[in-house]
PDB file of N, CA and C in Angstrom:
ATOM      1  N   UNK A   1    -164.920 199.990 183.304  1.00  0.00           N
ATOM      2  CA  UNK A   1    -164.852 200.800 182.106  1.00  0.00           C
ATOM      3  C   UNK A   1    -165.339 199.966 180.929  1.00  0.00           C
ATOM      4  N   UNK A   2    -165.975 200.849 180.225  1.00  0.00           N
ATOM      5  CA  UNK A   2    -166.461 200.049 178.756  1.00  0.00           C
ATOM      6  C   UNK A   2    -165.956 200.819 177.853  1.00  0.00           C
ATOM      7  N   UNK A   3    -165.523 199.819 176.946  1.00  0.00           N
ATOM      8  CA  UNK A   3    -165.353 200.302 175.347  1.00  0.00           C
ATOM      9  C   UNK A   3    -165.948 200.183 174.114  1.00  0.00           C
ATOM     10  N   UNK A   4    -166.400 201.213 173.560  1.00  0.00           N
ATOM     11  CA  UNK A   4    -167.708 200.658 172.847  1.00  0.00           C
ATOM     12  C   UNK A   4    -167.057 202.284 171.350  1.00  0.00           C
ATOM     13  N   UNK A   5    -167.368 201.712 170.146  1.00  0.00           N
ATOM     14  CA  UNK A   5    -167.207 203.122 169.263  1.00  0.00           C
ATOM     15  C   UNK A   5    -168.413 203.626 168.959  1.00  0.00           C
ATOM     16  N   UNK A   6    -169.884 203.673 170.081  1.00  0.00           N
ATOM     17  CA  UNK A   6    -171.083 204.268 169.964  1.00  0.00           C
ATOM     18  C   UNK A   6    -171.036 205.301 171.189  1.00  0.00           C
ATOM     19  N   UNK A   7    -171.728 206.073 171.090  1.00  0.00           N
ATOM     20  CA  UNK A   7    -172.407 206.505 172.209  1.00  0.00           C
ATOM     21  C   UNK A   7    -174.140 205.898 173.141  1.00  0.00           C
ATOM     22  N   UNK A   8    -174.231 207.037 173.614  1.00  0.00           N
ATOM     23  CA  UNK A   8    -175.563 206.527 174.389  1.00  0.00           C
ATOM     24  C   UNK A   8    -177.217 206.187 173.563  1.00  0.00           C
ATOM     25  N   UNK A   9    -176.897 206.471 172.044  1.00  0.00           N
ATOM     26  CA  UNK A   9    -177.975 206.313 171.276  1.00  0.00           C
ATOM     27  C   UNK A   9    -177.994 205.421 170.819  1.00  0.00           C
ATOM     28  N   UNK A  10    -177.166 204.496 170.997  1.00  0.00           N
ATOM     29  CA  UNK A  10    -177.263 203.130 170.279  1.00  0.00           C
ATOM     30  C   UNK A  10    -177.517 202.134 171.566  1.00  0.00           C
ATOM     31  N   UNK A  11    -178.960 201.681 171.598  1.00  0.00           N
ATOM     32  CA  UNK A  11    -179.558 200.787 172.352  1.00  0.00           C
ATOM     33  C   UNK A  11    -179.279 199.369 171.961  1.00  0.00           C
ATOM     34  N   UNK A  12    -179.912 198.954 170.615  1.00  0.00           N
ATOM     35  CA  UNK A  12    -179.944 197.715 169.923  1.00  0.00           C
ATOM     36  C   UNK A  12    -179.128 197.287 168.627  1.00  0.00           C
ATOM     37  N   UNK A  13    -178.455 196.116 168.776  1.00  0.00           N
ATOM     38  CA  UNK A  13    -177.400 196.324 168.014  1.00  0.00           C
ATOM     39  C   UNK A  13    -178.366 195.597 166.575  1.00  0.00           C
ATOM     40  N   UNK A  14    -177.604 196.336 165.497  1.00  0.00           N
ATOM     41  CA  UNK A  14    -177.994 195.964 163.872  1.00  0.00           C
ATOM     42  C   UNK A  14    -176.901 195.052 163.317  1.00  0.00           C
ATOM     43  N   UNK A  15    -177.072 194.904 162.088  1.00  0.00           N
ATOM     44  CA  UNK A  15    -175.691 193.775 161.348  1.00  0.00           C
ATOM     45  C   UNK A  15    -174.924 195.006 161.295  1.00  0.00           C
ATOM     46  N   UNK A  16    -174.818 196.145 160.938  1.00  0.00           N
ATOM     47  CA  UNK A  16    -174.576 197.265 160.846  1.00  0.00           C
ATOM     48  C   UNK A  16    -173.265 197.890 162.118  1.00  0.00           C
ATOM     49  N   UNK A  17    -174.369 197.591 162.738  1.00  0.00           N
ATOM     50  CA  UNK A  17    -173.818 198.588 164.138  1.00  0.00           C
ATOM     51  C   UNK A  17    -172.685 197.099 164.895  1.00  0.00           C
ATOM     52  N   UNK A  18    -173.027 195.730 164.708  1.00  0.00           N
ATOM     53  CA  UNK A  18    -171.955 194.699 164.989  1.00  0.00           C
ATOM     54  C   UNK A  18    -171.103 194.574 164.205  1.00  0.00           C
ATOM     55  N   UNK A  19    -171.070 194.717 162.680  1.00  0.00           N
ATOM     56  CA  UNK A  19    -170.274 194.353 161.862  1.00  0.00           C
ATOM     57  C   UNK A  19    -169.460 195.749 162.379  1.00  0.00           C
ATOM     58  N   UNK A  20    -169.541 197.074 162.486  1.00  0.00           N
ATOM     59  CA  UNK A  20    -168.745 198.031 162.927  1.00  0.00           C
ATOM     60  C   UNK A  20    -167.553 198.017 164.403  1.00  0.00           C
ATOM     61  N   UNK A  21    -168.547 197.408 165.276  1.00  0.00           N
ATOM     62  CA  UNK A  21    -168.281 196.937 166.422  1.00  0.00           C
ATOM     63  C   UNK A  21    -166.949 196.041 166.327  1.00  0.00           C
ATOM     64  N   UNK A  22    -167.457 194.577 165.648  1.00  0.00           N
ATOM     65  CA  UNK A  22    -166.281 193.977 165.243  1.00  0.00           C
ATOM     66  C   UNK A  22    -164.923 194.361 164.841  1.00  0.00           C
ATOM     67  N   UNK A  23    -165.227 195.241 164.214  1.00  0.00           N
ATOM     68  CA  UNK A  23    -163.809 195.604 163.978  1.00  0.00           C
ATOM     69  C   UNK A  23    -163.054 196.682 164.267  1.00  0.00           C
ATOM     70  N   UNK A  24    -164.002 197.444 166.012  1.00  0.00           N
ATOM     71  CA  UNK A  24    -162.904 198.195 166.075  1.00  0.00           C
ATOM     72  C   UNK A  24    -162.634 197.228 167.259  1.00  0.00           C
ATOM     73  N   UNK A  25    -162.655 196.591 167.568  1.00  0.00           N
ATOM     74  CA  UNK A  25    -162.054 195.339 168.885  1.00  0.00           C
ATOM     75  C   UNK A  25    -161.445 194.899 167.612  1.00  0.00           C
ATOM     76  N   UNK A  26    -161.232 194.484 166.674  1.00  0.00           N
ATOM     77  CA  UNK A  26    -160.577 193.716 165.853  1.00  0.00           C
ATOM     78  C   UNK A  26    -159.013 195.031 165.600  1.00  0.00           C
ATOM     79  N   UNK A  27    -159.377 196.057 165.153  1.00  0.00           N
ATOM     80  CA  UNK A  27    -158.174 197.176 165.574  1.00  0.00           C
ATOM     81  C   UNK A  27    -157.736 197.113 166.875  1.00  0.00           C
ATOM     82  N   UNK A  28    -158.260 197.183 167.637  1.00  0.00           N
ATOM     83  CA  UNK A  28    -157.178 197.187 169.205  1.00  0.00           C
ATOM     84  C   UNK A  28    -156.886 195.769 169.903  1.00  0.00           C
ATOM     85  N   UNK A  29    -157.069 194.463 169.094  1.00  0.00           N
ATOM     86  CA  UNK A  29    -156.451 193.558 169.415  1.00  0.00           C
ATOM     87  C   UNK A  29    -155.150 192.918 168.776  1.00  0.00           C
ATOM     88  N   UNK A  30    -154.012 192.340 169.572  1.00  0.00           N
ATOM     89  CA  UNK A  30    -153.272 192.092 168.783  1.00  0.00           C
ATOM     90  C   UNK A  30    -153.057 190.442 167.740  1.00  0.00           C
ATOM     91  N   UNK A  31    -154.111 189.636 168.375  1.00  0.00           N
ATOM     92  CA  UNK A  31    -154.543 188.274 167.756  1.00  0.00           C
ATOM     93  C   UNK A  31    -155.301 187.809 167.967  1.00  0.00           C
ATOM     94  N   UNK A  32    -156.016 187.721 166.854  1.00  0.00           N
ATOM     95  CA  UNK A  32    -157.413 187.342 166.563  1.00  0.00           C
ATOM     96  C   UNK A  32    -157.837 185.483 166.339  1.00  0.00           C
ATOM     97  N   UNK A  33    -158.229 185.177 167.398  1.00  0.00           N
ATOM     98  CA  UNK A  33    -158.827 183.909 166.660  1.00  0.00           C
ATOM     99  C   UNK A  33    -160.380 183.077 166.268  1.00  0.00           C
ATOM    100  N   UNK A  34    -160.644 182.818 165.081  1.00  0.00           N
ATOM    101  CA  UNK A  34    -161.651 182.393 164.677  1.00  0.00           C
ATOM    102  C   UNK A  34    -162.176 180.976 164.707  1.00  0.00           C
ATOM    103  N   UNK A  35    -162.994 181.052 165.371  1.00  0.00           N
ATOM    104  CA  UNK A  35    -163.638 179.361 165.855  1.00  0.00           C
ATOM    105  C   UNK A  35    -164.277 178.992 164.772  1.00  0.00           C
ATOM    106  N   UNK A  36    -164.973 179.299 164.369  1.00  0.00           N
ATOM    107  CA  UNK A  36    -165.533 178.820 162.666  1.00  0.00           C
ATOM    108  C   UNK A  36    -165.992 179.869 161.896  1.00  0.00           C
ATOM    109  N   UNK A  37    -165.765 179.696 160.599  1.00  0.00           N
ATOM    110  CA  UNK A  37    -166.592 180.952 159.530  1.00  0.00           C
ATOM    111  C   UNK A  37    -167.020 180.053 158.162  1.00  0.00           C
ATOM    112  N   UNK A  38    -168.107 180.331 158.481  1.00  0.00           N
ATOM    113  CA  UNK A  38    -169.286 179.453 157.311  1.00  0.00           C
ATOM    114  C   UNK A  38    -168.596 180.111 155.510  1.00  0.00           C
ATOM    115  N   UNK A  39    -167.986 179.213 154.804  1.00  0.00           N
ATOM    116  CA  UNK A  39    -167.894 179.698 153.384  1.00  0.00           C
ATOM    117  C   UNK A  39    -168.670 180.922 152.982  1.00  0.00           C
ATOM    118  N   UNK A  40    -167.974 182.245 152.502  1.00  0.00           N
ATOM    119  CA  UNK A  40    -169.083 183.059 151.899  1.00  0.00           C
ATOM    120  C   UNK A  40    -169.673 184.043 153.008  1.00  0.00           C
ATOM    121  N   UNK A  41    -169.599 183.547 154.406  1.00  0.00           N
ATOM    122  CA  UNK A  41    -170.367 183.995 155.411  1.00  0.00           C
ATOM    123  C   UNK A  41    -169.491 185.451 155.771  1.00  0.00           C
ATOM    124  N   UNK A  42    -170.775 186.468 156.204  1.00  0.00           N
ATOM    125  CA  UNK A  42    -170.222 187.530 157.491  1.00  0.00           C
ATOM    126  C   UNK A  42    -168.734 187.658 157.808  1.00  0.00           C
ATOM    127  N   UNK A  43    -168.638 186.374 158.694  1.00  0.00           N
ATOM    128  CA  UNK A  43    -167.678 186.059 159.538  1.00  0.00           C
ATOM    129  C   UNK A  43    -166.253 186.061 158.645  1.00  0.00           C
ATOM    130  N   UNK A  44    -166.688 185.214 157.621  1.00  0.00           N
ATOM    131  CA  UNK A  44    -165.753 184.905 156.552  1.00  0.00           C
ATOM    132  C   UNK A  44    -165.078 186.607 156.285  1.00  0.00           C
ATOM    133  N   UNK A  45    -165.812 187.363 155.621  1.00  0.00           N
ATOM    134  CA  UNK A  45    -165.517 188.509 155.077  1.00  0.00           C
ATOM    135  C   UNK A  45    -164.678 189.337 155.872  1.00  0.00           C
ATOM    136  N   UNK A  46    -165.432 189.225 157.402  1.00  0.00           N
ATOM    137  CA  UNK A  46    -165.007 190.097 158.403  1.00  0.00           C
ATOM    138  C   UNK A  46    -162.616 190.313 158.680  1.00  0.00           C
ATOM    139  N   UNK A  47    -163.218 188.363 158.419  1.00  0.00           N
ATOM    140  CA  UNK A  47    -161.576 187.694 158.572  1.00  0.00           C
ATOM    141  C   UNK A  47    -160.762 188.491 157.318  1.00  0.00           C
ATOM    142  N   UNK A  48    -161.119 188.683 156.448  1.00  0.00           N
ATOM    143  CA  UNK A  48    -160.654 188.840 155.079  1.00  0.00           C
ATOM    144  C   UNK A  48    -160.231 190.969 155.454  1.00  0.00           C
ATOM    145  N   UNK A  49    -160.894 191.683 156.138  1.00  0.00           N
ATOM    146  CA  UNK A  49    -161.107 193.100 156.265  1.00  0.00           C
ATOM    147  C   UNK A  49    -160.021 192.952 157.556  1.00  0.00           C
ATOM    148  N   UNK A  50    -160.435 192.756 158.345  1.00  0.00           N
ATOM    149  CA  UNK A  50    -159.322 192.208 159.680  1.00  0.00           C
ATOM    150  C   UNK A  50    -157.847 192.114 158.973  1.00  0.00           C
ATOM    151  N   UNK A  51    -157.910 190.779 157.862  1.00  0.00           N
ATOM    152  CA  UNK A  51    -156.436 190.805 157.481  1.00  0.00           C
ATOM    153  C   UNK A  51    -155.644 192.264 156.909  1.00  0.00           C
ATOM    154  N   UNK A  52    -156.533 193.092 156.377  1.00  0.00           N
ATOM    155  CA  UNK A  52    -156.248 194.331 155.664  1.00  0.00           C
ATOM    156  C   UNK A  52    -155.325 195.400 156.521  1.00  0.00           C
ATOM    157  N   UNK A  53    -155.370 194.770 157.731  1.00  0.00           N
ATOM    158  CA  UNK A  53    -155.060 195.819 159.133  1.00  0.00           C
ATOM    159  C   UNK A  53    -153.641 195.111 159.496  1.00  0.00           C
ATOM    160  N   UNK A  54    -153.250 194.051 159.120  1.00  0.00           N
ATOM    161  CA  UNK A  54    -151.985 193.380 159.148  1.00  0.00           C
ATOM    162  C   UNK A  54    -152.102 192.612 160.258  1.00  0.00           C
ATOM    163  N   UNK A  55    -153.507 192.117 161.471  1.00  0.00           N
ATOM    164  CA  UNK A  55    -153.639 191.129 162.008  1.00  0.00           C
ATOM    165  C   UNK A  55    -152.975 190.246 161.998  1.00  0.00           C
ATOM    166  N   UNK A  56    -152.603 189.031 162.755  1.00  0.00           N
ATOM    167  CA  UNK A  56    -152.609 187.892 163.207  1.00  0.00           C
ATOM    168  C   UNK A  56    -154.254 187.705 163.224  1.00  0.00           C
ATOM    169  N   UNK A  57    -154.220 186.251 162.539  1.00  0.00           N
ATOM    170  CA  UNK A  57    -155.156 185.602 162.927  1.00  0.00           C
ATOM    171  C   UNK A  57    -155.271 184.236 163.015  1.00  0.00           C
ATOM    172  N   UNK A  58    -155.661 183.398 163.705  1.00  0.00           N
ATOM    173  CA  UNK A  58    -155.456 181.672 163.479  1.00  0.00           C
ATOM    174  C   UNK A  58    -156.977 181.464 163.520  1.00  0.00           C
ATOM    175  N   UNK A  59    -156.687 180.147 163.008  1.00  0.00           N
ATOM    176  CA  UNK A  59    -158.399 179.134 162.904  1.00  0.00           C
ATOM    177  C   UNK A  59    -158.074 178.194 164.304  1.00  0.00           C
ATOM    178  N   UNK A  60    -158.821 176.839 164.280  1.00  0.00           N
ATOM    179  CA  UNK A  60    -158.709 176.171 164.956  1.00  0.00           C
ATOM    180  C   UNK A  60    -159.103 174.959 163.875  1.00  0.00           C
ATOM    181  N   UNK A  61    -157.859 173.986 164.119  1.00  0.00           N
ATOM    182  CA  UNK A  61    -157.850 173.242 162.777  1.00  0.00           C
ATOM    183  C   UNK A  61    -159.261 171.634 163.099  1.00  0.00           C
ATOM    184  N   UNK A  62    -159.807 172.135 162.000  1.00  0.00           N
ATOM    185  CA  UNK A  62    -161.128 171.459 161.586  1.00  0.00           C
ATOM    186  C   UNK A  62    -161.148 171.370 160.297  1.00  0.00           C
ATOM    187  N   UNK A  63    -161.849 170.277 160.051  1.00  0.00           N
ATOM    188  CA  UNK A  63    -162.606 169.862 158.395  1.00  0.00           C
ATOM    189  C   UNK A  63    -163.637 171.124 158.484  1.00  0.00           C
ATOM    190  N   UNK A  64    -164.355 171.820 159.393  1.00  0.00           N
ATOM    191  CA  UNK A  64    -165.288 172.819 159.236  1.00  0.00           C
ATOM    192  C   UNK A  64    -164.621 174.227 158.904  1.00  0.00           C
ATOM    193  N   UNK A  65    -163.204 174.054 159.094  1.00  0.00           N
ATOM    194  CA  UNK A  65    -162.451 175.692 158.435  1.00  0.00           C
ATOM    195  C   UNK A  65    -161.780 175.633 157.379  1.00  0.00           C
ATOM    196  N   UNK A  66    -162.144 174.774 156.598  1.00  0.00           N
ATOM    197  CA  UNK A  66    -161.035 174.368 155.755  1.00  0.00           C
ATOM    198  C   UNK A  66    -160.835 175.895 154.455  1.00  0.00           C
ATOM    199  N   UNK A  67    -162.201 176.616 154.426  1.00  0.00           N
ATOM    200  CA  UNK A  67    -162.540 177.552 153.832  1.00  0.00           C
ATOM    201  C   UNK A  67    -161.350 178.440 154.239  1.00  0.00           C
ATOM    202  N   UNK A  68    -160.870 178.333 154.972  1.00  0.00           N
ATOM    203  CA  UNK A  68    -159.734 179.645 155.655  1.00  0.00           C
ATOM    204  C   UNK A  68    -158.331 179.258 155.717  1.00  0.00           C
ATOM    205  N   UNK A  69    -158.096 178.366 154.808  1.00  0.00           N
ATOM    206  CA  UNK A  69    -156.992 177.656 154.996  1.00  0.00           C
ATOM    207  C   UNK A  69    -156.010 179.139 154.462  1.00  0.00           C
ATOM    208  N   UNK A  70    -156.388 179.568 153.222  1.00  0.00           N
ATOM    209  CA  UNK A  70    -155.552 180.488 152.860  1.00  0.00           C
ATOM    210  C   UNK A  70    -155.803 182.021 152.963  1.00  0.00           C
ATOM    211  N   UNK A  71    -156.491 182.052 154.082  1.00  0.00           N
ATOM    212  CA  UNK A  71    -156.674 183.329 154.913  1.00  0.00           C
ATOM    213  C   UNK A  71    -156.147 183.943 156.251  1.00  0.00           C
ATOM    214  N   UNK A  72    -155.622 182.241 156.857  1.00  0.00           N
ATOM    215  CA  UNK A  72    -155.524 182.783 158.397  1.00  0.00           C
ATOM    216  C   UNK A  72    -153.685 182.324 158.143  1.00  0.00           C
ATOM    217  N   UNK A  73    -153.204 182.957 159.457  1.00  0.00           N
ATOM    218  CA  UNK A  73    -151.664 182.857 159.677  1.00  0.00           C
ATOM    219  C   UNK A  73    -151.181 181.918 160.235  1.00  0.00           C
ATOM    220  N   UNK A  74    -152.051 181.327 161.323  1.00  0.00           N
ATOM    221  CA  UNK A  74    -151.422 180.118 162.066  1.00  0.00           C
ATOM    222  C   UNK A  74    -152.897 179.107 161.818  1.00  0.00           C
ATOM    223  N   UNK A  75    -152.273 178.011 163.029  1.00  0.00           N
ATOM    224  CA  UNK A  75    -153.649 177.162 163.020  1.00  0.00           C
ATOM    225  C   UNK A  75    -153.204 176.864 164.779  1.00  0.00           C
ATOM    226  N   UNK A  76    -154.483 176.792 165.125  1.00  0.00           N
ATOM    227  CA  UNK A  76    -154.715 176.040 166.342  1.00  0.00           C
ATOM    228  C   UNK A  76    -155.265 174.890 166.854  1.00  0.00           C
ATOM    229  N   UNK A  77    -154.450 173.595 167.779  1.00  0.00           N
ATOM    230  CA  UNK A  77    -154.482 172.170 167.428  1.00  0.00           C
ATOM    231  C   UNK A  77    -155.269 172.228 168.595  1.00  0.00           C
ATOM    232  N   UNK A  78    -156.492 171.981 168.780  1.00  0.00           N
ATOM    233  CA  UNK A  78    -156.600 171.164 169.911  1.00  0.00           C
ATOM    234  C   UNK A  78    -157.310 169.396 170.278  1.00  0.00           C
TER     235      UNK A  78
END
């Protein structure tokens, strides 16, 4: 089974049609975690719209996330 919020007309995906994508897997998951999000970036924003939904979300603790320090809920050590 696949889950997808398109039908059969959507062949090729756009920033559009992923940035949509993203977040309905981001609605039917219950914790979200983000491996890196570039300052300012996509990814960044996405985290920020995600939180709006009352998510869980953790980083993975790096000098490269430091941007998300006061965005995400937990942190992850590895």
């Amino acid at each position: 089974m696949l889950i997808s919020p398109f039908d059969d007309r959507i062949k090729r995906p756009t920033q559009n049609t992923s940035y949509q994508r993203n977040i309905f897997i981001s609605e039917l998951a219950n914790e979200i975690i983000i491996a890196h999000a570039k300052p300012g970036s996509k990814t960044e924003h996405l985290i920020t719209e995600i939180l709006k939904f009352g998510k869980t979300v953790f980083k993975f603790d790096s000098e490269y996330n430091k941007n998300l320090i006061d965005l995400c809920v937990g942190v992850i050590d590895f």
